[in-house]
Protein backbone atom coordinates (compact mmCIF):
# COMPACT_ATOMS: atom_id res chain seq x y z
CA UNK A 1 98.14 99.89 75.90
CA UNK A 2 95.93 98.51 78.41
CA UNK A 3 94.89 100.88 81.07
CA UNK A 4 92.99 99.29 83.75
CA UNK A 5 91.08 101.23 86.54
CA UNK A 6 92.41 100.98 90.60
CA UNK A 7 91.05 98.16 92.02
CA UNK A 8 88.24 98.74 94.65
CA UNK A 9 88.57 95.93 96.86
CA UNK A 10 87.93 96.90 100.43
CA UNK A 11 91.19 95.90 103.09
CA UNK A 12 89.49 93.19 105.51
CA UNK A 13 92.81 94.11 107.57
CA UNK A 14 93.66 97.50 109.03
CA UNK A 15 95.96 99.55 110.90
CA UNK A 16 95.78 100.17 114.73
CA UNK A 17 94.84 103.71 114.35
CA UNK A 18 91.58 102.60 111.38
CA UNK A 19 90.48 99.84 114.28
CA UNK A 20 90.09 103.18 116.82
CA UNK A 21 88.42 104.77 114.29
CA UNK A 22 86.11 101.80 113.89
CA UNK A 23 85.13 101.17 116.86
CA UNK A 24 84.73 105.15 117.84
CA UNK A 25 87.78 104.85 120.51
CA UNK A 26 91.73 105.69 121.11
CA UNK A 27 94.42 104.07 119.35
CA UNK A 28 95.80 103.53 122.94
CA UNK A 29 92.47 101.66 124.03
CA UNK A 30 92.83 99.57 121.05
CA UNK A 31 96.49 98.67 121.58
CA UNK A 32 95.26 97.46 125.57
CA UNK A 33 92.56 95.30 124.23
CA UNK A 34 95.59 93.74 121.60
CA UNK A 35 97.94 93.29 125.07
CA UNK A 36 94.75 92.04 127.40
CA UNK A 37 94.20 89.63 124.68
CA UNK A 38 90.76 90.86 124.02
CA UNK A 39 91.55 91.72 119.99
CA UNK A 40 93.50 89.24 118.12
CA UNK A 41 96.04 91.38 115.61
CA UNK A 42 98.04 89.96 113.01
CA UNK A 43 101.53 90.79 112.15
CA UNK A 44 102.84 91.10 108.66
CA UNK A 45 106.60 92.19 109.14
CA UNK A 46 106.82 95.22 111.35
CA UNK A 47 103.17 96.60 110.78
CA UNK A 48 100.27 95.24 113.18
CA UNK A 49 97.09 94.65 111.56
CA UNK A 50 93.25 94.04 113.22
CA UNK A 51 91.29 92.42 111.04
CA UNK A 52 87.47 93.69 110.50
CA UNK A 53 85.86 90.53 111.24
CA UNK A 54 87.45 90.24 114.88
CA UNK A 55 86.65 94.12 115.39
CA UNK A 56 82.33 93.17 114.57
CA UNK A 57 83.13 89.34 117.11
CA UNK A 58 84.26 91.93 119.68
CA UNK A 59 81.17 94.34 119.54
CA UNK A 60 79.01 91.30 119.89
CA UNK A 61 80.85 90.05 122.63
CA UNK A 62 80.77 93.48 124.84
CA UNK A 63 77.63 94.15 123.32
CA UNK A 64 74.48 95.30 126.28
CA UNK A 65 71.03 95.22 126.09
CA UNK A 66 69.34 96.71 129.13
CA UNK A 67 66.41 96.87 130.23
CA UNK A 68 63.17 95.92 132.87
């Protein structure tokens, strides 16, 4: 019998409520930016998905640097 271990490939897509946790911010904050058109989502039946990639293009977008 072959038994082979769980894979441990990372998701590159994730739920609503992971993207909030990535980004350090609400679930309701993340669903604006999705409506705004600021975070691209995919949809795979019913569930919504954000993928990672678009999450790290939207910190570099917003992203500050202040200074003199």
């Amino acid at each position: 019998m072959n038994q082979s271990k769980p894979s441990s490939v990372e998701s590159r897509l994730i739920s609503e409520q992971e993207a909030a946790r990535y980004l350090g911010i609400s679930y309701w904050t993340i669903r604006d930016l999705r409506f705004r058109g600021d975070l691209p989502s995919v949809k795979i039946l019913r569930r919504v998905l954000i993928d990672k990639k678009d999450l790290d293009d939207y910190i570099a977008r917003v992203k500050k640097v202040e200074g003199p």
